[in-house]
N, C-alpha and C. Protein backbone atom coordinates (compact mmCIF):
# COMPACT_ATOMS: atom_id res chain seq x y z
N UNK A 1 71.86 -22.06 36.83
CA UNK A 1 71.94 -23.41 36.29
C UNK A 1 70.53 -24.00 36.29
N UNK A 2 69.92 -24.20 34.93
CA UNK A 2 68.85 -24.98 35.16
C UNK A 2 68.56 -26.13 35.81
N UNK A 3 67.66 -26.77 36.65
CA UNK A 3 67.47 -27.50 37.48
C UNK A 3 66.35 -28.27 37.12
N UNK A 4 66.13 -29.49 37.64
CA UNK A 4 64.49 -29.96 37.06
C UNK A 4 64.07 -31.63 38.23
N UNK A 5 63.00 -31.68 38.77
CA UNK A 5 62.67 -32.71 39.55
C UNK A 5 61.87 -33.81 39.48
N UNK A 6 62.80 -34.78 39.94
CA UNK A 6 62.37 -36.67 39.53
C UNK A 6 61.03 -36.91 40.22
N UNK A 7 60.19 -36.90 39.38
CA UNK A 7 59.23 -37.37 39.86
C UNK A 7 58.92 -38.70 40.73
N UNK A 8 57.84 -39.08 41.47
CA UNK A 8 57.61 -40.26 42.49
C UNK A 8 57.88 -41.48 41.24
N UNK A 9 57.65 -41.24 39.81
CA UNK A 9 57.56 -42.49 38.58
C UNK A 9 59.26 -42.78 37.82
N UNK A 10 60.22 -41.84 38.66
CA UNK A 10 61.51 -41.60 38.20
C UNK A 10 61.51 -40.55 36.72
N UNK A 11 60.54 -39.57 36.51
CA UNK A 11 60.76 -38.90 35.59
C UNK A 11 61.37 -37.59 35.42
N UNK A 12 61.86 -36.78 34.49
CA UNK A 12 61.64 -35.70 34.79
C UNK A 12 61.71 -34.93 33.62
N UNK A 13 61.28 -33.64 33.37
CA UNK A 13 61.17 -32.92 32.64
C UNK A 13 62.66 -32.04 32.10
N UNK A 14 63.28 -31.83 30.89
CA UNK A 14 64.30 -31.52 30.80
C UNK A 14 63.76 -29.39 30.28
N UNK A 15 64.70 -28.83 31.27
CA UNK A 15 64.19 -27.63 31.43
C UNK A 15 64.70 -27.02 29.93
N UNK A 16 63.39 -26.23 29.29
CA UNK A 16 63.48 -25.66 27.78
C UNK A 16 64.89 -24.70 27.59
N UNK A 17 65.46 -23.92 27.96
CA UNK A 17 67.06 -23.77 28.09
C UNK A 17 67.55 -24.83 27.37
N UNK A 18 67.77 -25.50 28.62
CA UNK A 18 68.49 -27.09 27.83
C UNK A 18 68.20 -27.90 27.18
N UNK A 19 67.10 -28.36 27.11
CA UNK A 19 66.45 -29.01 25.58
C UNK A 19 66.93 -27.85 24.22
N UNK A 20 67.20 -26.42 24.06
CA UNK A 20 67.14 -25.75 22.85
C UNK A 20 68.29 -25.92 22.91
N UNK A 21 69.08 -25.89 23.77
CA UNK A 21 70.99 -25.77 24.21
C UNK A 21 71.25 -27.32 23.05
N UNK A 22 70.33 -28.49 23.43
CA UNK A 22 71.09 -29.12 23.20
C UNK A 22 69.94 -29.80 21.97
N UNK A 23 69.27 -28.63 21.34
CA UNK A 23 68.45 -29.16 19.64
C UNK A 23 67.75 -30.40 19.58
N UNK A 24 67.23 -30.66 21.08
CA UNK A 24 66.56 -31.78 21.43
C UNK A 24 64.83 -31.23 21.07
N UNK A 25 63.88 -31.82 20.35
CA UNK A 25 62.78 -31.95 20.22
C UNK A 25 61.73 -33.04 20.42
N UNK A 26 60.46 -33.07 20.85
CA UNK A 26 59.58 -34.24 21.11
C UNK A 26 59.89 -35.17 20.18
N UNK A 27 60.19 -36.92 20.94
CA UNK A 27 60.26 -37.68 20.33
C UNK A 27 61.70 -37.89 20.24
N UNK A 28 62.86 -37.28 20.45
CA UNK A 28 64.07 -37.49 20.80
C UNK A 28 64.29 -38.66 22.31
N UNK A 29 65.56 -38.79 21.45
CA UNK A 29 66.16 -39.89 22.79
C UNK A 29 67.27 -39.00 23.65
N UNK A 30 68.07 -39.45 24.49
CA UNK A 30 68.99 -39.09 24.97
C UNK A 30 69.62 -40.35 25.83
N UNK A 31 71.01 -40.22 26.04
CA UNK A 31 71.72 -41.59 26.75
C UNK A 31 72.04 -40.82 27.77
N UNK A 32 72.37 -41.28 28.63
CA UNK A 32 73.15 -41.15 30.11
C UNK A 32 74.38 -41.90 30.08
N UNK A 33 75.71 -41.01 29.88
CA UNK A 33 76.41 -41.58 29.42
C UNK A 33 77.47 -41.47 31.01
N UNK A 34 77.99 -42.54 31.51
CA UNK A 34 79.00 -42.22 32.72
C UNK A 34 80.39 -41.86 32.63
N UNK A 35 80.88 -41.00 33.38
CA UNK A 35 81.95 -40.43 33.07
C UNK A 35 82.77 -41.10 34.13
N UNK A 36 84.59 -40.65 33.74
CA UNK A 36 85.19 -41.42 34.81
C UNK A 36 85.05 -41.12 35.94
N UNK A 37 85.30 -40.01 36.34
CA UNK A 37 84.34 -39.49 37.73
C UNK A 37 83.27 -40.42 38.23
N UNK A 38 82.29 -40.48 37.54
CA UNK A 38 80.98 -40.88 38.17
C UNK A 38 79.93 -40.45 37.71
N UNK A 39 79.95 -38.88 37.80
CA UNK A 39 79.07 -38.45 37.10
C UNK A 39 78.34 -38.91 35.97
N UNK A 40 77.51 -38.67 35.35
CA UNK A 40 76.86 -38.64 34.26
C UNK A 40 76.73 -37.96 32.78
N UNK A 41 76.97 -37.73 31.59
CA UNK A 41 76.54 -36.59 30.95
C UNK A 41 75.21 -36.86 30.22
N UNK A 42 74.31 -36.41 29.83
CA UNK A 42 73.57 -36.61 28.91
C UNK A 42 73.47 -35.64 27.74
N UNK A 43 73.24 -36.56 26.94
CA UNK A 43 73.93 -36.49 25.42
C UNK A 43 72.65 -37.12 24.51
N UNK A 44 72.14 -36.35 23.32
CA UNK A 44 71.42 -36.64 22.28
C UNK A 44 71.64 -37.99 22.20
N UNK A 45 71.10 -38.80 21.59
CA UNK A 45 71.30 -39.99 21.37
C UNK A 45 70.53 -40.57 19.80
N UNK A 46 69.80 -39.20 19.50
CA UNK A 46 69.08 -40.09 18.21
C UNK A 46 69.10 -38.13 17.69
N UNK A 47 69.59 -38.41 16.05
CA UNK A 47 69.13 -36.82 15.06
C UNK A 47 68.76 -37.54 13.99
N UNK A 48 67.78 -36.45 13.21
CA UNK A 48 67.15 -36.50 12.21
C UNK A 48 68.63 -36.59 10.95
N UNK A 49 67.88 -37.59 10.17
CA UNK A 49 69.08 -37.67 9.12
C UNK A 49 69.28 -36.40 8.45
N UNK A 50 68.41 -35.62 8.62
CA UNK A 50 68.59 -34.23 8.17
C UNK A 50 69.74 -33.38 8.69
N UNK A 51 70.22 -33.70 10.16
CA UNK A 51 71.54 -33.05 10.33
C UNK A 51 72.56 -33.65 9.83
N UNK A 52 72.71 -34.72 9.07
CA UNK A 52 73.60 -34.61 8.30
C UNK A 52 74.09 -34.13 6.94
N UNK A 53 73.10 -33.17 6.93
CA UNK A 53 73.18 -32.45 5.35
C UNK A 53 74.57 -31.64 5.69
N UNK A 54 75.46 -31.50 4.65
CA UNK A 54 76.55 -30.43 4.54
C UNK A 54 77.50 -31.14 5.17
N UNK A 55 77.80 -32.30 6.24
CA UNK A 55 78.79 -32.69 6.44
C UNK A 55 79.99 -32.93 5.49
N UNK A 56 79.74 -33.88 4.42
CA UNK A 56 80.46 -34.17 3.71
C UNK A 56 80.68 -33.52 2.14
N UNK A 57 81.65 -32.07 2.22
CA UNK A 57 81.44 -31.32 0.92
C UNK A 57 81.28 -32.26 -0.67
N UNK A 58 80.07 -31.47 -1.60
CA UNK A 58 80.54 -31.75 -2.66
C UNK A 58 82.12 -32.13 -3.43
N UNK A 59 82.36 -32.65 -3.96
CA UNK A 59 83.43 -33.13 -4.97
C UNK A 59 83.27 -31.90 -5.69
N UNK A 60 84.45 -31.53 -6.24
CA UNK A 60 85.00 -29.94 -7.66
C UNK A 60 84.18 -30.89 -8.70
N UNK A 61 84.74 -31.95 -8.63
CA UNK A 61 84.11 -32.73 -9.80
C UNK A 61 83.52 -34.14 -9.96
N UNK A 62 82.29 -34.78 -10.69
CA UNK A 62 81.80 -35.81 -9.94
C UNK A 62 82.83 -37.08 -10.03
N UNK A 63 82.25 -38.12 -9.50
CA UNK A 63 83.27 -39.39 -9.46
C UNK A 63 82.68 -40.27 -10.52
N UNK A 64 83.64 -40.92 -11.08
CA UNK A 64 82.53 -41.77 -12.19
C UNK A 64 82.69 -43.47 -11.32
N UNK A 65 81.96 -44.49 -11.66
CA UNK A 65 81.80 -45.67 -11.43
C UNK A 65 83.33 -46.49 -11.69
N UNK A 66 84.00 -45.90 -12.77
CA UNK A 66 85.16 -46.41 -13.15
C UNK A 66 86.48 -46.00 -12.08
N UNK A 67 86.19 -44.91 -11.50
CA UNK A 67 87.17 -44.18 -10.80
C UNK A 67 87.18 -44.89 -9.19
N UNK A 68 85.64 -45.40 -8.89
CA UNK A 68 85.76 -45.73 -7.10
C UNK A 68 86.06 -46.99 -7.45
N UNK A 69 85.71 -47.66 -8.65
CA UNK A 69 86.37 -49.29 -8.52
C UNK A 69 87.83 -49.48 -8.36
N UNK A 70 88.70 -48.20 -9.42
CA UNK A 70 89.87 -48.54 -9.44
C UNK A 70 90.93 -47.99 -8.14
N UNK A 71 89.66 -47.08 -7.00
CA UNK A 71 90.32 -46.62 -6.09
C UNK A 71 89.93 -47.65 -5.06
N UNK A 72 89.18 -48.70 -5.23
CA UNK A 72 88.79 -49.84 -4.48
C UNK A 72 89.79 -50.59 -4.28
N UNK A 73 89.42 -51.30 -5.79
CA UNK A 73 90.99 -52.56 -5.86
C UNK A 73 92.89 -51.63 -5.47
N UNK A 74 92.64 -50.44 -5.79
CA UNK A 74 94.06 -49.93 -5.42
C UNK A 74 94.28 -50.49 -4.44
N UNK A 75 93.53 -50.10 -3.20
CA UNK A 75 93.26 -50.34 -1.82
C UNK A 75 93.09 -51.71 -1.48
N UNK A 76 92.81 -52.39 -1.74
CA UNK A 76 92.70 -53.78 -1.70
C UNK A 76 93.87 -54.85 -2.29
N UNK A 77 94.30 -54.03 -2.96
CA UNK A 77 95.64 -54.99 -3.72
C UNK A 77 97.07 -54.11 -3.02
N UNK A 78 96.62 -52.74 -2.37
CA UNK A 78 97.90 -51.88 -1.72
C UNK A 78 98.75 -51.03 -2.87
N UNK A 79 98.03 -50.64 -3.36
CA UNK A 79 98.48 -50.03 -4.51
C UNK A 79 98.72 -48.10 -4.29
């Protein structure tokens, strides 16, 4: 288990294992997030808008301007 020590300034270095484990690079954030336990996890907290490429597949076919209005008001009137 990688390990790593708080410096006298409260710092510490996150051991390269786990920085690649978790696609963290210079200039990244991370939160300390508390669990019900007590514990802690830490967790990315900031990605490049670039990992969101591919989330959301292309459409078979594109959408036209006429099509999201009338799927707007559908939705809005409960249609």
């Amino acid at each position: 288990m990688p390990t790593a020590t708080i410096t006298t300034k409260g710092q510490i270095t996150i051991p390269q294992k786990v920085r690649l484990d978790m696609g963290l690079t210079p200039g990244d954030r991370v939160d300390f997030v508390r669990m019900d336990d007590g514990h802690y996890a830490v967790v990315p907290a900031s990605h490049s808008i670039r990992a969101l490429k591919g989330i959301v597949p292309r459409p078979d076919k594109p959408v036209s301007l006429e099509d999201m209005q009338a799927a707007i008001l559908g939705e809005a009137t409960g249609e």
